[in-house]
N, C-alpha and C. Protein backbone atom coordinates (compact mmCIF):
# COMPACT_ATOMS: atom_id res chain seq x y z
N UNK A 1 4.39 0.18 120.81
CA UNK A 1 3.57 -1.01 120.86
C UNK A 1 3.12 -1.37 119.44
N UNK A 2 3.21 -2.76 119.32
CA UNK A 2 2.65 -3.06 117.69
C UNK A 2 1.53 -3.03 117.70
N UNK A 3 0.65 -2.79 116.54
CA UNK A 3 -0.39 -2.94 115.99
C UNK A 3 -1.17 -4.60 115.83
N UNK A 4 -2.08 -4.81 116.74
CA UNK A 4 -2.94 -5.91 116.85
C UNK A 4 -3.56 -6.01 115.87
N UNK A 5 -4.23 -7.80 115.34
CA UNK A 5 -5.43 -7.38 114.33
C UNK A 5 -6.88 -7.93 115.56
N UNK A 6 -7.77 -8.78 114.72
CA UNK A 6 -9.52 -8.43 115.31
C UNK A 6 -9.03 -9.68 116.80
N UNK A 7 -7.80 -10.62 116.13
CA UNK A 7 -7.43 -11.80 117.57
C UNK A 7 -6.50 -11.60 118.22
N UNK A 8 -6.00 -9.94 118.42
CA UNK A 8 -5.16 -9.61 119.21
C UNK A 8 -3.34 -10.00 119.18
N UNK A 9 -3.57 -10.36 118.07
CA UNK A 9 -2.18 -10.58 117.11
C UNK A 9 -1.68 -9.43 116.34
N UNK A 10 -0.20 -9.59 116.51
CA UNK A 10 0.19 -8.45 115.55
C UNK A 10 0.38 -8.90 114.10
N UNK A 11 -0.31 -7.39 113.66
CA UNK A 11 -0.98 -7.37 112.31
C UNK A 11 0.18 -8.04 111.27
N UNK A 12 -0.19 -8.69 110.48
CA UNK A 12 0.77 -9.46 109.11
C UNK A 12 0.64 -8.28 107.95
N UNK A 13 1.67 -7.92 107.39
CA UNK A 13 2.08 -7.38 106.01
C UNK A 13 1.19 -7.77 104.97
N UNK A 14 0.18 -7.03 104.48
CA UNK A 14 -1.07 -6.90 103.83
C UNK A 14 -0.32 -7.14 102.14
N UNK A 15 0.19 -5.97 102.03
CA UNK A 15 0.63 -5.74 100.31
C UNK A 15 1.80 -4.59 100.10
N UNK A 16 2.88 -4.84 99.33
CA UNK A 16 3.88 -3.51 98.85
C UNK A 16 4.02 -3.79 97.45
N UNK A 17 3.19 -4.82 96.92
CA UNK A 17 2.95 -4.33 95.78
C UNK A 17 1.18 -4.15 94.80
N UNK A 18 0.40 -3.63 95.10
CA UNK A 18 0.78 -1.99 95.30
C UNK A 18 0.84 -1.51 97.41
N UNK A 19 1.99 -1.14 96.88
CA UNK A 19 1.99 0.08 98.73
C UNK A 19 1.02 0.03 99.13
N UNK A 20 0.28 -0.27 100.65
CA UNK A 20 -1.13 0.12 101.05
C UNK A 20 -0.47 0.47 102.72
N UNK A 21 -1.96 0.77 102.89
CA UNK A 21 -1.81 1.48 104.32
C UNK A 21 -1.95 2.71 104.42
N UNK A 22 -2.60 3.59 105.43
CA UNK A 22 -2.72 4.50 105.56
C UNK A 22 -1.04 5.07 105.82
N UNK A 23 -0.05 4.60 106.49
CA UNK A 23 1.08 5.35 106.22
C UNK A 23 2.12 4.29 105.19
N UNK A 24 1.15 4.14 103.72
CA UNK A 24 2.25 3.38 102.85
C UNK A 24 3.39 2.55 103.54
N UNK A 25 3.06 1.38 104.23
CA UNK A 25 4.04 0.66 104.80
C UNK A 25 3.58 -0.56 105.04
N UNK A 26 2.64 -1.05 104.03
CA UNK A 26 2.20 -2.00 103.85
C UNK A 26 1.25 -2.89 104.92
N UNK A 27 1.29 -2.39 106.03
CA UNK A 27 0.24 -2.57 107.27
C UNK A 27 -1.30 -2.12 107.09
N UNK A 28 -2.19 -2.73 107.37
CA UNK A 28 -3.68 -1.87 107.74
C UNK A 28 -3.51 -1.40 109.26
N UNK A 29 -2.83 -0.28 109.40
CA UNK A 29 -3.20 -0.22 110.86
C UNK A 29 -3.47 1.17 110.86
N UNK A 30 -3.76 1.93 111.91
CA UNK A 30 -4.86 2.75 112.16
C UNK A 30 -4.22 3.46 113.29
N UNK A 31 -3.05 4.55 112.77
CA UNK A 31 -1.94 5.32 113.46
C UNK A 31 -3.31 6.89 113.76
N UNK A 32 -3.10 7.32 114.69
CA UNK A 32 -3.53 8.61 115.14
C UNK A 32 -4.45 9.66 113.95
N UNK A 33 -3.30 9.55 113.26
CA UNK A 33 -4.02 10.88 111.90
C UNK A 33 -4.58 10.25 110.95
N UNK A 34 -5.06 8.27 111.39
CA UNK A 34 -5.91 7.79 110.41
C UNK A 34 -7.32 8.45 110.32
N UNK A 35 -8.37 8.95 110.26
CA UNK A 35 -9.77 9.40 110.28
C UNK A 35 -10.66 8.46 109.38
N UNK A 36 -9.88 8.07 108.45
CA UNK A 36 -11.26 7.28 107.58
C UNK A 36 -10.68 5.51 108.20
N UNK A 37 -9.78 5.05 108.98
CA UNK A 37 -9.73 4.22 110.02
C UNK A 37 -9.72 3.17 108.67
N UNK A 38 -8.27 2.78 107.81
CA UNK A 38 -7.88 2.21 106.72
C UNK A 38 -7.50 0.87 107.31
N UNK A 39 -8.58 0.40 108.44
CA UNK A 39 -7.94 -1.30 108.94
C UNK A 39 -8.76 -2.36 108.13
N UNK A 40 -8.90 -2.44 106.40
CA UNK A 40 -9.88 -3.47 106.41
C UNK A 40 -8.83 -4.16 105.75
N UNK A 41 -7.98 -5.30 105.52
CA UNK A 41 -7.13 -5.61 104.97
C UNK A 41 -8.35 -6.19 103.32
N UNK A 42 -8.30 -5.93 102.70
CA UNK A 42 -8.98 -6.79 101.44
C UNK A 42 -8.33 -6.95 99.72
N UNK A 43 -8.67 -8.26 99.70
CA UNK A 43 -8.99 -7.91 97.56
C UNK A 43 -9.94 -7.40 97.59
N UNK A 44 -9.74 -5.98 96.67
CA UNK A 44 -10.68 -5.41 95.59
C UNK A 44 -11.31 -6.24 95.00
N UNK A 45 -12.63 -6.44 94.17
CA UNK A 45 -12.77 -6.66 92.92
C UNK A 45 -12.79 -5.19 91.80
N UNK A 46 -13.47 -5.81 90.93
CA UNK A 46 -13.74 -4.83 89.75
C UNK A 46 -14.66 -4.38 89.90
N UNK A 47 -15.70 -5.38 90.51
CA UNK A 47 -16.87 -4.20 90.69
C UNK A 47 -17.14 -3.75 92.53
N UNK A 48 -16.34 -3.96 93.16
CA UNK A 48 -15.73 -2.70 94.26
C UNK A 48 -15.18 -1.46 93.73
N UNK A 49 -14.16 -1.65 92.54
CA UNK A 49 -13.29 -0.42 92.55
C UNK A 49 -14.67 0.51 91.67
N UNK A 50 -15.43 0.12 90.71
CA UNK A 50 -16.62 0.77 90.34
C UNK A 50 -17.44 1.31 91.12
N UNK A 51 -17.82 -0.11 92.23
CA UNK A 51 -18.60 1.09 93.22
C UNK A 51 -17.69 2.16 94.02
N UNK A 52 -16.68 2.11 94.73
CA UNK A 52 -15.96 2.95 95.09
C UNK A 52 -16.05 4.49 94.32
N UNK A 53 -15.33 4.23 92.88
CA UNK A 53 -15.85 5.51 92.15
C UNK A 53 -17.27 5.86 92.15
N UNK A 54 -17.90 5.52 91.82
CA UNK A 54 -18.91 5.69 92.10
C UNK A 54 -19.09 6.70 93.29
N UNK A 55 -19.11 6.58 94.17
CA UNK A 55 -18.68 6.99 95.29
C UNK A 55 -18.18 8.68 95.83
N UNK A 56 -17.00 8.42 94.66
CA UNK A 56 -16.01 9.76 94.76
C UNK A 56 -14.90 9.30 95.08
N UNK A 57 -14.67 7.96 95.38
CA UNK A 57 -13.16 7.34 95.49
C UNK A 57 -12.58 6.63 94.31
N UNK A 58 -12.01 6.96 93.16
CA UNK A 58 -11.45 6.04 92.17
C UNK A 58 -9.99 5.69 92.25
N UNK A 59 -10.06 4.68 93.33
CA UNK A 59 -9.12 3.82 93.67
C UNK A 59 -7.93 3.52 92.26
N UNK A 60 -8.76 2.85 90.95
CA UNK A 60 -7.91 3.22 90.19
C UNK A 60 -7.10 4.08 89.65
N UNK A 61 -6.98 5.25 90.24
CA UNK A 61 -5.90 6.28 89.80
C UNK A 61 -4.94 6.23 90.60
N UNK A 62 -4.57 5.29 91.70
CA UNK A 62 -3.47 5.26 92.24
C UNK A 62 -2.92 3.45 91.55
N UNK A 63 -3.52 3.43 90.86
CA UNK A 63 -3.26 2.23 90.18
C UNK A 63 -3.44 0.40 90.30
N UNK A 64 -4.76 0.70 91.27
CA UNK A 64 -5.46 -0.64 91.73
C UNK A 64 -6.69 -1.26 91.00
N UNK A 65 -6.41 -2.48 90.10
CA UNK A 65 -7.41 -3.57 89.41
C UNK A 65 -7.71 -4.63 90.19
N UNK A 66 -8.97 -4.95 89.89
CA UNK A 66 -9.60 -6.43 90.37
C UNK A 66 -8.36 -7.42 90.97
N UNK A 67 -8.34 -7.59 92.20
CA UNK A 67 -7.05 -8.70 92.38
C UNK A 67 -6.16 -8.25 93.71
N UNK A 68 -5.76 -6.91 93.22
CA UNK A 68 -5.22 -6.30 94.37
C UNK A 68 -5.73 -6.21 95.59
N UNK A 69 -4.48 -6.00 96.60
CA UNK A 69 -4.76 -6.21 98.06
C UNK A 69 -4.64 -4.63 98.20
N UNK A 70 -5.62 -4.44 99.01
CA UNK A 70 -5.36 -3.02 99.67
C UNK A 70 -6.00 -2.61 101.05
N UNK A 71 -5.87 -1.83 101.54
CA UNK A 71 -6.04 -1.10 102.89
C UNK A 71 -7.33 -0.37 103.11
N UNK A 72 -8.79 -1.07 103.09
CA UNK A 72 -9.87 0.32 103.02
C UNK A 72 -10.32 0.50 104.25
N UNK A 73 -11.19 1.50 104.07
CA UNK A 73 -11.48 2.34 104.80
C UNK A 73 -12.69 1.80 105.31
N UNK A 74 -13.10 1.48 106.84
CA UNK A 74 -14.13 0.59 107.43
C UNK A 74 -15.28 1.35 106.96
N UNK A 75 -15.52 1.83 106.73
CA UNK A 75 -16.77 2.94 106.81
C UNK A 75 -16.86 2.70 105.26
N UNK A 76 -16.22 2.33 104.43
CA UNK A 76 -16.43 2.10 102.50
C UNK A 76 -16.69 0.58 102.35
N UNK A 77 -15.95 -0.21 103.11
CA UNK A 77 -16.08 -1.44 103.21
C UNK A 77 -17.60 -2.08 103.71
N UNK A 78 -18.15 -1.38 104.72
CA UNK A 78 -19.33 -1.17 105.18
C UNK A 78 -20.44 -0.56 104.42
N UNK A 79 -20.11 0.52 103.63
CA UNK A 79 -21.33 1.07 102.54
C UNK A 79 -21.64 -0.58 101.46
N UNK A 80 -20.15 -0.89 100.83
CA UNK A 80 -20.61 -1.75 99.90
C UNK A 80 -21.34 -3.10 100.37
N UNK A 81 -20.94 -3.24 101.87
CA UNK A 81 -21.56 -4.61 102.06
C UNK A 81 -23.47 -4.28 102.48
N UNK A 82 -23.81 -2.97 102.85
CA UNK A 82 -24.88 -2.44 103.16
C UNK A 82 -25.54 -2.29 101.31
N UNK A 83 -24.76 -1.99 100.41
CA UNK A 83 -25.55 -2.04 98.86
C UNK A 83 -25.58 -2.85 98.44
N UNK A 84 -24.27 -4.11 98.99
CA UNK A 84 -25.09 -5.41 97.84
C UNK A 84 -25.98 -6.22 97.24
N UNK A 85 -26.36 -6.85 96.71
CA UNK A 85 -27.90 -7.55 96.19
C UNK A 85 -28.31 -8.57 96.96
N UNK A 86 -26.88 -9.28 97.26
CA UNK A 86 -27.12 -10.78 97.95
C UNK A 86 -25.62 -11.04 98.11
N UNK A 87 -25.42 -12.18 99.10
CA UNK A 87 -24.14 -12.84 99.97
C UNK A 87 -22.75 -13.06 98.79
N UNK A 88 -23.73 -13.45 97.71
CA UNK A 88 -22.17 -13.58 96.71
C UNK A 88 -22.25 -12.03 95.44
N UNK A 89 -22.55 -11.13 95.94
CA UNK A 89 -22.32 -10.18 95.11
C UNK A 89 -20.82 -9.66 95.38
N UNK A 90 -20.35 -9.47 94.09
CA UNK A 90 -18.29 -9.41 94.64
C UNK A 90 -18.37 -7.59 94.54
N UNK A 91 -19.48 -7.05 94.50
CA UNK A 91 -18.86 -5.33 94.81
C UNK A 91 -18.48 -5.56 96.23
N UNK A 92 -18.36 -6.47 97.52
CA UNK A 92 -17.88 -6.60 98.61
C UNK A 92 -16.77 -7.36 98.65
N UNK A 93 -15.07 -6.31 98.94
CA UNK A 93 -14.37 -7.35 98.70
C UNK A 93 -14.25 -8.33 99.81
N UNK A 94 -13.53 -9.09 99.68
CA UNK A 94 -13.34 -10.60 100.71
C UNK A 94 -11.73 -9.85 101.65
């Protein structure tokens, strides 16, 4: 069975360049041995990937800058939107 997104559609091809997804295949979807549950399809910014490190996750060492699409993790996506200052602070990516 394919992978749905939040309108019960199957999910669209996020990014392969850089690779994302919890099983590198360019999907956000959320196969069995996902645990940190990698369905948030988003751009990073720059000051996401900061807070992230911050964190203990430095996203940039797998080689992701401000711009990139990637696969996070609901529960990180959720910390930064719970720390931001206000509605247009970009440590929350879109």
């Amino acid at each position: 069975m394919a992978s749905l997104n939040v309108f019960k559609k199957p999910l669209a091809l996020h990014s392969t360049k850089p690779m994302t997804g919890f099983l590198r295949n360019g999907y956000c979807e959320v196969p069995a041995g996902d645990f940190g549950n990698h369905s948030v399809a988003a751009e990073v910014t720059n000051e996401f990937l900061e807070f992230s490190a911050s964190r203990g996750n430095d996203l940039r060492t797998v080689g992701l800058t401000g711009g990139c699409r990637w696969c996070l993790c609901a529960s990180r996506w959720k910390e930064a939107l719970d720390a931001r200052k206000n509605d247009q602070d970009p440590v929350v990516p879109r």
